[in-house]
Structures are given as structure tokens and as C-alpha cells.
N, C-alpha and C. Protein backbone atom coordinates (compact mmCIF):
# COMPACT_ATOMS: atom_id res chain seq x y z
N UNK A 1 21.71 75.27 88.86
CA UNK A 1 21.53 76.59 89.42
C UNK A 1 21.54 76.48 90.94
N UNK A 2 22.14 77.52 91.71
CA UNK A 2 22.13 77.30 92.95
C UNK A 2 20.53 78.48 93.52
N UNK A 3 20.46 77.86 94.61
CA UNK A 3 19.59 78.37 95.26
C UNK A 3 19.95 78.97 96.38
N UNK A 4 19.55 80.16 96.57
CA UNK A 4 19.54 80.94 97.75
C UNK A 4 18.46 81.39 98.23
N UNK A 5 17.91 80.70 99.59
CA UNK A 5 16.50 80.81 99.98
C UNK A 5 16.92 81.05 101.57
N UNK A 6 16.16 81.59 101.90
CA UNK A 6 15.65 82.11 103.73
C UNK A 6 13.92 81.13 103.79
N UNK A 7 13.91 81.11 105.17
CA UNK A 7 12.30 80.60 105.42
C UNK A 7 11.80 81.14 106.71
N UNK A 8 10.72 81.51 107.27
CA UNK A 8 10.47 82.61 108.21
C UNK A 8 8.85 82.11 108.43
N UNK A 9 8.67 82.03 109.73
CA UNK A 9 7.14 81.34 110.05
C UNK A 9 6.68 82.65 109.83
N UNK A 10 5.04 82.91 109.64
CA UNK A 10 4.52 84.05 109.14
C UNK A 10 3.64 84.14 110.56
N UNK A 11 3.43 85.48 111.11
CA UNK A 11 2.36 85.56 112.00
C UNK A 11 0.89 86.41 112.08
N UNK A 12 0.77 86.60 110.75
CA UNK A 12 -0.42 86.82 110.70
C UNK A 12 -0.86 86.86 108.87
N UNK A 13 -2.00 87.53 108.67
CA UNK A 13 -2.80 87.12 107.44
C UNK A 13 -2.53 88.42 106.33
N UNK A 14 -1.76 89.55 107.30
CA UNK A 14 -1.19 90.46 106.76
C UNK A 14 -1.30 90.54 105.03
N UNK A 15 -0.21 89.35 104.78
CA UNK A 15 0.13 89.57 103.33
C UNK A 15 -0.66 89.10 102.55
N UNK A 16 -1.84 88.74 102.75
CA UNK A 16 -3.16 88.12 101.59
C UNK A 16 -3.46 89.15 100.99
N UNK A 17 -3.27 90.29 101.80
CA UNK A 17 -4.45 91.96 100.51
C UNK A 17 -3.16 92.34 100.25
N UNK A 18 -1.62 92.16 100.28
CA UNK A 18 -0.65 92.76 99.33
C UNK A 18 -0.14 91.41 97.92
N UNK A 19 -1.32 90.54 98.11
CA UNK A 19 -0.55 89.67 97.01
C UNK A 19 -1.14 89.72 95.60
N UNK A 20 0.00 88.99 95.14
CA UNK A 20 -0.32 89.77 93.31
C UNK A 20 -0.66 88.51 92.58
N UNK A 21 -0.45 87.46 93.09
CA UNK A 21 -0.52 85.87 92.88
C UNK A 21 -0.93 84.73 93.80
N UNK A 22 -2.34 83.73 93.42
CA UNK A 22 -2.05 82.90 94.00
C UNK A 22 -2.59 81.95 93.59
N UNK A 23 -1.91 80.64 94.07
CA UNK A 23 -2.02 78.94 93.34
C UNK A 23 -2.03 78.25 94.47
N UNK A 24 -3.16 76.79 93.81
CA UNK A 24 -3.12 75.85 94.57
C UNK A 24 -2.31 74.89 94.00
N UNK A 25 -1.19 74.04 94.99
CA UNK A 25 -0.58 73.40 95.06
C UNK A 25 -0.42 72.39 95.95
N UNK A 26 -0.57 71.12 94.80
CA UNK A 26 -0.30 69.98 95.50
C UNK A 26 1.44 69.38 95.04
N UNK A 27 2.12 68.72 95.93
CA UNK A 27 3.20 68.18 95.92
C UNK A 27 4.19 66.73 96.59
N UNK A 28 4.64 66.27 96.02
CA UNK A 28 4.79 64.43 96.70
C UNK A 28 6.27 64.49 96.50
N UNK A 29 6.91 63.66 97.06
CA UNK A 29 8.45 63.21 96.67
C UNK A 29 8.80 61.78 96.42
N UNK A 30 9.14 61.90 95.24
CA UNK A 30 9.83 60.89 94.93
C UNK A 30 11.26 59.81 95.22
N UNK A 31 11.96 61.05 96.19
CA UNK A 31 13.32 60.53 96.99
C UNK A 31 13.26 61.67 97.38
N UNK A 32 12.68 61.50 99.52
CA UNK A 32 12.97 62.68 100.30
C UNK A 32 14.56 62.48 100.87
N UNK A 33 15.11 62.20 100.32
CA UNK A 33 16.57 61.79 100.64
C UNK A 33 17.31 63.46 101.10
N UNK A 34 17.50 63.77 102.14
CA UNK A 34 18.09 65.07 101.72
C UNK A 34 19.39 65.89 101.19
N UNK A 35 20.34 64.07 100.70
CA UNK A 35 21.42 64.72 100.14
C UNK A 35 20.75 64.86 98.33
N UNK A 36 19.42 64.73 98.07
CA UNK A 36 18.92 65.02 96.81
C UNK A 36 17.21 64.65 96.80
N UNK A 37 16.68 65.60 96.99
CA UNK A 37 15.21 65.11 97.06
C UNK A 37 14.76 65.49 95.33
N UNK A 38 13.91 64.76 95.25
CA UNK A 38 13.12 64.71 93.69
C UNK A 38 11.88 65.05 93.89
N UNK A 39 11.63 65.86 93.80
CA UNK A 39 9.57 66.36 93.99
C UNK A 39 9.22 66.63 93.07
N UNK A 40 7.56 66.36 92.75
CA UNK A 40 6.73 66.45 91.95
C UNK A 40 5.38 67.69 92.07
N UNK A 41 5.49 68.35 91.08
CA UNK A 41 4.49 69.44 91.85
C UNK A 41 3.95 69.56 91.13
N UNK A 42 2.30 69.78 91.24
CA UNK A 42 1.20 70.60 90.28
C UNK A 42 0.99 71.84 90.90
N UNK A 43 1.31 73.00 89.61
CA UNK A 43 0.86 74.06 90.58
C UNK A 43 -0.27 74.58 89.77
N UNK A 44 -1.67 75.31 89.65
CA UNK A 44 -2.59 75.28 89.45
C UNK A 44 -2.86 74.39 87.69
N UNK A 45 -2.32 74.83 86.89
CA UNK A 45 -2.27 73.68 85.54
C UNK A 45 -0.81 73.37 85.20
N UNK A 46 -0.28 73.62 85.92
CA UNK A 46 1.48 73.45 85.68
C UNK A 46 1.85 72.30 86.06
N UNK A 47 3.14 71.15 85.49
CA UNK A 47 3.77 70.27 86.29
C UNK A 47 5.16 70.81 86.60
N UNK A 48 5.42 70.02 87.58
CA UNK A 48 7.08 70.32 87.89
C UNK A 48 7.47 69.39 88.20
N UNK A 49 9.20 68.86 87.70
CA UNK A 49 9.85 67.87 88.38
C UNK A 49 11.03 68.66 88.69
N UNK A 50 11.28 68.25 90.42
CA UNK A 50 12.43 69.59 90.80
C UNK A 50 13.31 68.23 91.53
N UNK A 51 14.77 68.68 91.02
CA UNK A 51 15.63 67.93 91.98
C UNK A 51 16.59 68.83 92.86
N UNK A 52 16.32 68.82 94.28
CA UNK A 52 17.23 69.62 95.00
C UNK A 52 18.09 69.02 95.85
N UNK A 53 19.46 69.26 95.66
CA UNK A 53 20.59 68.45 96.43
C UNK A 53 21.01 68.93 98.26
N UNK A 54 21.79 68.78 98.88
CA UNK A 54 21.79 69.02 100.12
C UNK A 54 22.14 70.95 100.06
N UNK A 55 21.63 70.96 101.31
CA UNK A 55 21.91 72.37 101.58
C UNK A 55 22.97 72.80 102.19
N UNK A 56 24.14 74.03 101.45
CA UNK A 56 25.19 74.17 102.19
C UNK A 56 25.21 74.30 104.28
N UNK A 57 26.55 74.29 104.81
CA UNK A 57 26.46 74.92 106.17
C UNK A 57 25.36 76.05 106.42
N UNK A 58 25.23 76.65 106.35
CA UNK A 58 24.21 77.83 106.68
C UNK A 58 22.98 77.45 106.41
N UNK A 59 22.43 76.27 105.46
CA UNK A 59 21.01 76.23 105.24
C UNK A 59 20.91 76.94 104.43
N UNK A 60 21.67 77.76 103.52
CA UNK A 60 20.36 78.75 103.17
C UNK A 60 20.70 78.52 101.56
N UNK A 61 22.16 77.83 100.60
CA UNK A 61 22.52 77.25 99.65
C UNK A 61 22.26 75.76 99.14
N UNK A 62 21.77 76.00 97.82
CA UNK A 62 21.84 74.20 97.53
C UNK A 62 21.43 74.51 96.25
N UNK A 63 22.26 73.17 95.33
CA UNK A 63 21.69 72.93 94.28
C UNK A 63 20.41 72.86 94.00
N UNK A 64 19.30 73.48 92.89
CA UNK A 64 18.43 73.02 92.12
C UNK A 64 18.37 73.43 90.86
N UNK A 65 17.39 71.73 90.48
CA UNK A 65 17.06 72.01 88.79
C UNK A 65 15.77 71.72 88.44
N UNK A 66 15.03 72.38 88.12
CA UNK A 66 13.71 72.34 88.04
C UNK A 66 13.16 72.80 86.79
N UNK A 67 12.18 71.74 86.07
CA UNK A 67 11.94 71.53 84.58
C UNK A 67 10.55 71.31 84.75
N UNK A 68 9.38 72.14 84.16
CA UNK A 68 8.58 72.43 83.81
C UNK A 68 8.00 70.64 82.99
N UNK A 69 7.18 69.77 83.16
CA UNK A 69 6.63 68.95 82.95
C UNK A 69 5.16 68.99 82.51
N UNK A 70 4.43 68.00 81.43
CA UNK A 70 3.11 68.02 80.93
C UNK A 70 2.58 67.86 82.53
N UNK A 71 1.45 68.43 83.09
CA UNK A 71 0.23 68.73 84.01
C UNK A 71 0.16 67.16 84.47
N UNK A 72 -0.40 66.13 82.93
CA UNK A 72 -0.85 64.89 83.13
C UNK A 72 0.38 64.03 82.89
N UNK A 73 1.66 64.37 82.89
CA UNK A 73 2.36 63.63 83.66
C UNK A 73 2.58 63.73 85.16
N UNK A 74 2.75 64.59 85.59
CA UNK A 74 2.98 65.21 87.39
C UNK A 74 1.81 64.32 87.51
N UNK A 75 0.58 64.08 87.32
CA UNK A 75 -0.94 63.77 87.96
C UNK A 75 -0.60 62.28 88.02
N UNK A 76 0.21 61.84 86.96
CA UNK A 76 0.39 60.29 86.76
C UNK A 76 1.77 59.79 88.42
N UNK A 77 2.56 60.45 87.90
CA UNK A 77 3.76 60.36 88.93
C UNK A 77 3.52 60.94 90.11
N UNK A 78 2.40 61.61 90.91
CA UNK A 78 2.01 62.27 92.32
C UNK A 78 1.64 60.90 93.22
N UNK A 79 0.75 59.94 92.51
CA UNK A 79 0.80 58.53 93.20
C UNK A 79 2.05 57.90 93.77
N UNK A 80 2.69 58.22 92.41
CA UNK A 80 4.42 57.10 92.82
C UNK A 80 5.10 57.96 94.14
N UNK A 81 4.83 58.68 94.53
CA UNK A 81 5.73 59.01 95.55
C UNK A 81 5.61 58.69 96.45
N UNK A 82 6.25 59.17 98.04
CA UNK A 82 6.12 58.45 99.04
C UNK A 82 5.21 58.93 99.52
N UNK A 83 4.67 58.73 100.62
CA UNK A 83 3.17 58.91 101.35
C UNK A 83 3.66 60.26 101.96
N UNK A 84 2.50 61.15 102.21
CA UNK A 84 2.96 62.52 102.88
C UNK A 84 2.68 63.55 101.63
N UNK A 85 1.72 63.62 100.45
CA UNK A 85 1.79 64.61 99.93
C UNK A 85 1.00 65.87 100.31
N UNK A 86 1.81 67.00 99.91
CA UNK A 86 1.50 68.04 100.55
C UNK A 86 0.44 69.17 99.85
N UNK A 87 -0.58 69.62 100.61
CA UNK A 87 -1.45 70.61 99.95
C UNK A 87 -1.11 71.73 100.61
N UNK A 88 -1.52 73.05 99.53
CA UNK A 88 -0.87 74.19 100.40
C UNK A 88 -1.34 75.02 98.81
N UNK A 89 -1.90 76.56 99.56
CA UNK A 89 -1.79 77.91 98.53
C UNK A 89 -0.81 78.59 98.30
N UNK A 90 -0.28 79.16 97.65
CA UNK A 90 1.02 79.72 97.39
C UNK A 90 0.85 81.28 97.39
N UNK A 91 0.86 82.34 97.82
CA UNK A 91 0.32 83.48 98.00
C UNK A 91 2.10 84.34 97.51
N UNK A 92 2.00 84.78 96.55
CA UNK A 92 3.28 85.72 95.89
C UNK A 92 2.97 87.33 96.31
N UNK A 93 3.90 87.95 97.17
CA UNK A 93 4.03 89.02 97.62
C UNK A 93 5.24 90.33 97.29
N UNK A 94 4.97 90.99 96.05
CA UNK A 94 5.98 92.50 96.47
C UNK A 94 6.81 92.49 97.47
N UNK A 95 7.60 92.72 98.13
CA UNK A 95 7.80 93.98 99.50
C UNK A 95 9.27 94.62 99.06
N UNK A 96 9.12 95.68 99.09
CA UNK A 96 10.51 96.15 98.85
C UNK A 96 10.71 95.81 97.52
N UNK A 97 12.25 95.35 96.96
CA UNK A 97 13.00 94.98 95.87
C UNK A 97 13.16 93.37 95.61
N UNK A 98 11.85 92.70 96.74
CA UNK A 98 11.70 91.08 96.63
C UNK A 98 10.33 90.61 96.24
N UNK A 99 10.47 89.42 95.97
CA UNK A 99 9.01 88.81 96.03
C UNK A 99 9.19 87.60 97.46
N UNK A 100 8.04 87.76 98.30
CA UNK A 100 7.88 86.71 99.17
C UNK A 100 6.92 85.45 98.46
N UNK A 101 7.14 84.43 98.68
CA UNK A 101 6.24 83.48 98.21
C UNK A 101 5.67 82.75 99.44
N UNK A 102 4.68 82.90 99.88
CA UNK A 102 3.85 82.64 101.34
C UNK A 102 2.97 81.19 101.42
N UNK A 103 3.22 80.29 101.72
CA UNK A 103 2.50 78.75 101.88
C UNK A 103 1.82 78.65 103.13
N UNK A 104 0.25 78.88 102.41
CA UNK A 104 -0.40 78.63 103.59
C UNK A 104 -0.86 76.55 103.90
N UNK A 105 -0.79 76.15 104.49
CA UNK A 105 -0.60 74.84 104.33
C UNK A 105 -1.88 74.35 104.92
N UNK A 106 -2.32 72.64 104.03
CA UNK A 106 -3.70 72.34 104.60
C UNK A 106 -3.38 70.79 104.57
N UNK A 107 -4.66 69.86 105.05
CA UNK A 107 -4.41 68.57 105.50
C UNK A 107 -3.65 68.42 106.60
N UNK A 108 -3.19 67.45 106.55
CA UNK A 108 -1.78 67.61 108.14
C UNK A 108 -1.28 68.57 108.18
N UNK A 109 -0.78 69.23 107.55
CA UNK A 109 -0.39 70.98 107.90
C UNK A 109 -0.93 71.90 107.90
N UNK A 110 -2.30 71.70 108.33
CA UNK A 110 -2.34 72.89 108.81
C UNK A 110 -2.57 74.11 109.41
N UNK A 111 -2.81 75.20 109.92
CA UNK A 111 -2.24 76.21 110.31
C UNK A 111 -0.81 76.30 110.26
N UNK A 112 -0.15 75.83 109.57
CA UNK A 112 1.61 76.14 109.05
C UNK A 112 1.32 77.27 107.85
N UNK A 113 2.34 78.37 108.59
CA UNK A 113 2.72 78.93 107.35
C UNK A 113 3.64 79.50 107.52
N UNK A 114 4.29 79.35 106.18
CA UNK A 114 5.76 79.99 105.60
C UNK A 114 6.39 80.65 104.31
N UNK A 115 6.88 82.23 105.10
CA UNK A 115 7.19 82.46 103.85
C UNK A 115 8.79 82.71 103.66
N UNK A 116 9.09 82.35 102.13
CA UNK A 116 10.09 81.98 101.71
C UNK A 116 10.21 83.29 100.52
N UNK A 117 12.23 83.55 100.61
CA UNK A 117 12.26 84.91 99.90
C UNK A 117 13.42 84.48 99.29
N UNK A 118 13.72 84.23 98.10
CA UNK A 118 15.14 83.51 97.33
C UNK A 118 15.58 85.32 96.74
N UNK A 119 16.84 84.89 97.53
CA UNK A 119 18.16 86.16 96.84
C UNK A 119 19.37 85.65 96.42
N UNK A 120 20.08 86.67 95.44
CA UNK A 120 21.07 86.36 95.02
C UNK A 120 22.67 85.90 96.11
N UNK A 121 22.52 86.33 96.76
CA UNK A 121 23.86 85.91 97.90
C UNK A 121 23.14 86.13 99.06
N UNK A 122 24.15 85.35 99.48
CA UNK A 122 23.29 84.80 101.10
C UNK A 122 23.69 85.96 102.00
N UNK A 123 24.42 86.79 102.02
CA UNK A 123 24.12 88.23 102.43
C UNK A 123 23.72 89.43 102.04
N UNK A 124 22.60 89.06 100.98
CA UNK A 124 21.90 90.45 100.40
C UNK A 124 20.86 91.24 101.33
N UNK A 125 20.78 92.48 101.44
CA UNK A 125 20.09 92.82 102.13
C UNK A 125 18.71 92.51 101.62
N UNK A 126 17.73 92.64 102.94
CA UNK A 126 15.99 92.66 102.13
C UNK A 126 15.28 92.97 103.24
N UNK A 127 14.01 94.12 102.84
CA UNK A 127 12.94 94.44 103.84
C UNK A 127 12.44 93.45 104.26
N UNK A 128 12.23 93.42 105.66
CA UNK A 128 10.64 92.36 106.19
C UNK A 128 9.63 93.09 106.67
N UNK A 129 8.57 92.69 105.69
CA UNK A 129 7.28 92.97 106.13
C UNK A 129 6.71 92.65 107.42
N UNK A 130 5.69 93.57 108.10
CA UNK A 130 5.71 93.06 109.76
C UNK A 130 4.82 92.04 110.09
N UNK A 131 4.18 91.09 108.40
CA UNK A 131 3.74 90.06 109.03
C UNK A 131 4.96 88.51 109.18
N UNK A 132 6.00 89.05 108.74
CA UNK A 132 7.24 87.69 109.34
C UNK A 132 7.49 87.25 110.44
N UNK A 133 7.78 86.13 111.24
CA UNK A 133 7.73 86.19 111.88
C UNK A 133 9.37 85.85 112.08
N UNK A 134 9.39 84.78 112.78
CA UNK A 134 10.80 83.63 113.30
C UNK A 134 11.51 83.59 112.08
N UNK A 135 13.08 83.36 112.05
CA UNK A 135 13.53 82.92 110.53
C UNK A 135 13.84 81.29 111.03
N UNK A 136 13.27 80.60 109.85
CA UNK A 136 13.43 78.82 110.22
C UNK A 136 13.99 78.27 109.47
N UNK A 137 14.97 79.23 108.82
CA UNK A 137 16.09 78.93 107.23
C UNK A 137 16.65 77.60 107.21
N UNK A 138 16.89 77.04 108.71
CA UNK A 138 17.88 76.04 108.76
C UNK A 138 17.61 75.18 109.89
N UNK A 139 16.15 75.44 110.22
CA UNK A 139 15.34 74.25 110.68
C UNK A 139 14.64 72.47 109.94
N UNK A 140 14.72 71.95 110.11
CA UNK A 140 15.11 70.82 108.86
C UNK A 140 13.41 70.41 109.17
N UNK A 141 12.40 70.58 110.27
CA UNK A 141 11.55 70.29 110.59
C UNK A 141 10.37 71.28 109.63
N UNK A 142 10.86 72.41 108.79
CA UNK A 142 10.26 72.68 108.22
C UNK A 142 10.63 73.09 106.58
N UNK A 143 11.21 72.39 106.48
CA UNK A 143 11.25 71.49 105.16
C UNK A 143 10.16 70.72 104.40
N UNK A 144 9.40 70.91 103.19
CA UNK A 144 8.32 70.60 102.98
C UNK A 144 8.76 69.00 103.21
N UNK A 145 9.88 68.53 102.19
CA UNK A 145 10.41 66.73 102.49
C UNK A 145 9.94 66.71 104.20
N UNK A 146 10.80 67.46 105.06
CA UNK A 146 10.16 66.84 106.19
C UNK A 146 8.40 66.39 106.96
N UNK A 147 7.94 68.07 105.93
CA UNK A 147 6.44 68.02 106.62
C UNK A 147 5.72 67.17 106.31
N UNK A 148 6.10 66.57 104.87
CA UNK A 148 5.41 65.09 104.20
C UNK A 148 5.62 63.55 105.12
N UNK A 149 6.34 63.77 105.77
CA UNK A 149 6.61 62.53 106.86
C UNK A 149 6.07 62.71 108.31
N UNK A 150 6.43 63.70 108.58
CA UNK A 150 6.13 64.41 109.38
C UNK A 150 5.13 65.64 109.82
N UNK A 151 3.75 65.75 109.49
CA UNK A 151 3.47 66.98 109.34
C UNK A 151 2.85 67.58 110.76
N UNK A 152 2.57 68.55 110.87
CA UNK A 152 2.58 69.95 111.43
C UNK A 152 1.77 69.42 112.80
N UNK A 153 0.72 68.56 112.49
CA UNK A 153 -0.55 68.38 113.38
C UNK A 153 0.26 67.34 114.41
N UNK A 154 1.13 66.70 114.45
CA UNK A 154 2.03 65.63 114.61
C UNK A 154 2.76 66.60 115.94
N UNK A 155 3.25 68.03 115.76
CA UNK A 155 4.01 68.16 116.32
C UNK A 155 3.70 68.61 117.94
């Protein structure tokens, strides 16, 4: 499945009283390689193993495949990854005819936050709410793979 995602630093706390969802999430990589990263995610009792391949010219296309995993496997395989795993709430937002999915980020990241809005073609239109801020679609520095090596407090 391809992915079509935007990413946009958030500037304020705005979207916490419009959200309809939220999870804590922890996440590690198994190959931050970015012509194919492999991550491991728990999201509140959920596992995930997601493989995402490089991102087209624009940043804003790329392969993923992402398969739903037992909880206490992800918990077993979050060790094996490389150092840099990431904590962060996931705050799911309405606006318009989208859902925003908002990462407020903690440990080395944080005061980072970003929210991310996946559409069908990379020129679909979509409202922004006025807590968005910057778009950082195709900034590679905020890339969760990157923030795990690299994180936020660093910069």
C-alpha cells in the first residue's frame, strides 16, 4: 500500500479538547535504514510490525505494510532494536473531511510535536486547523527513524 502523508510542527495545545482518541505509544527500529525502515510499535495493547520503504521526490509517497502483531511479541522484539526508542501520545483529531493524528513526544523528544494527516493523492485538498504550524513533510530530521538517533533535546 502506498502512503500519502504530510507532517506539520504543531503550535499550540489547541487540538487536545477536539480529540476523539488517544494512545500511549512506545516505538524502536529494527533497520532505520531509510531505503526500508522496519519498526516495532506498541500502541496502548496493540503490536505493530511496519515496514516502510524510501519516500518518493516530494517526501510525501512511500511504500508501507503494516501487520497488526501479538502485544507480547512487539514487548519481546522492542529490546532488539536499535537504541533511540521513542515515547510519545498519539492524540487523533476530526477537522474538516480528515483525521489529524498529533504526537506529542517525551524522553529525548520532548516538547516535539507533530501532526501528521495521510490523503489519498498528494494533491488533495484539506482544511488546517489554526493550531498547525510549519509543514516538515520532507524534512528528514523529523522523521521518527531520525528522532531515535537523533532526538529533539540534541538539537
Amino acid at each position: 500500500m502506498i502512503e500519502i502523508e504530510r507532517k506539520f510542527l504543531v503550535k499550540s495545545e489547541g487540538f487536545k479538547e477536539n480529540s476523539f482518541v488517544k494512545n500511549e505509544i512506545s516505538q524502536g527500529y529494527l533497520n532505520s535504514n531509510p531505503e526500508r525502515t522496519v519498526r516495532v510499535r506498541i500502541k496502548g495493547n496493540q503490536g505493530f510490525l511496519t515496514i516502510k520503504g524510501k519516500g518518493n521526490e516530494t517526501g510525501l509517497s512511500r511504500l508501507e505494510w503494516e501487520n497488526e502483531i501479538p502485544v507480547d511479541e512487539a514487548k519481546q522484539l522492542l529490546p532488539l532494536c536499535e537504541s533511540g526508542v521513542i515515547s510519545k501520545t498519539r492524540y487523533e483529531v476530526k477537522f474538516g473531511n480528515h483525521i489529524y493524528e498529533v504526537d506529542e513526544f517525551f524522553g529525548e523528544n520532548e516538547g516535539l510535536v507533530i501532526a501528521e494527516i495521510e490523503l489519498q493523492s498528494e494533491d488533495e485538498a484539506f482544511e488546517k486547523p489554526d493550531w498547525l504550524g510549519k509543514e516538515v513533510t520532507n524534512i528528514k530530521k523529523y522523521y521518527n527513524s531520525h528522532l531515535s538517533k537523533n532526538p529533539y533535546k540534541n538539537w
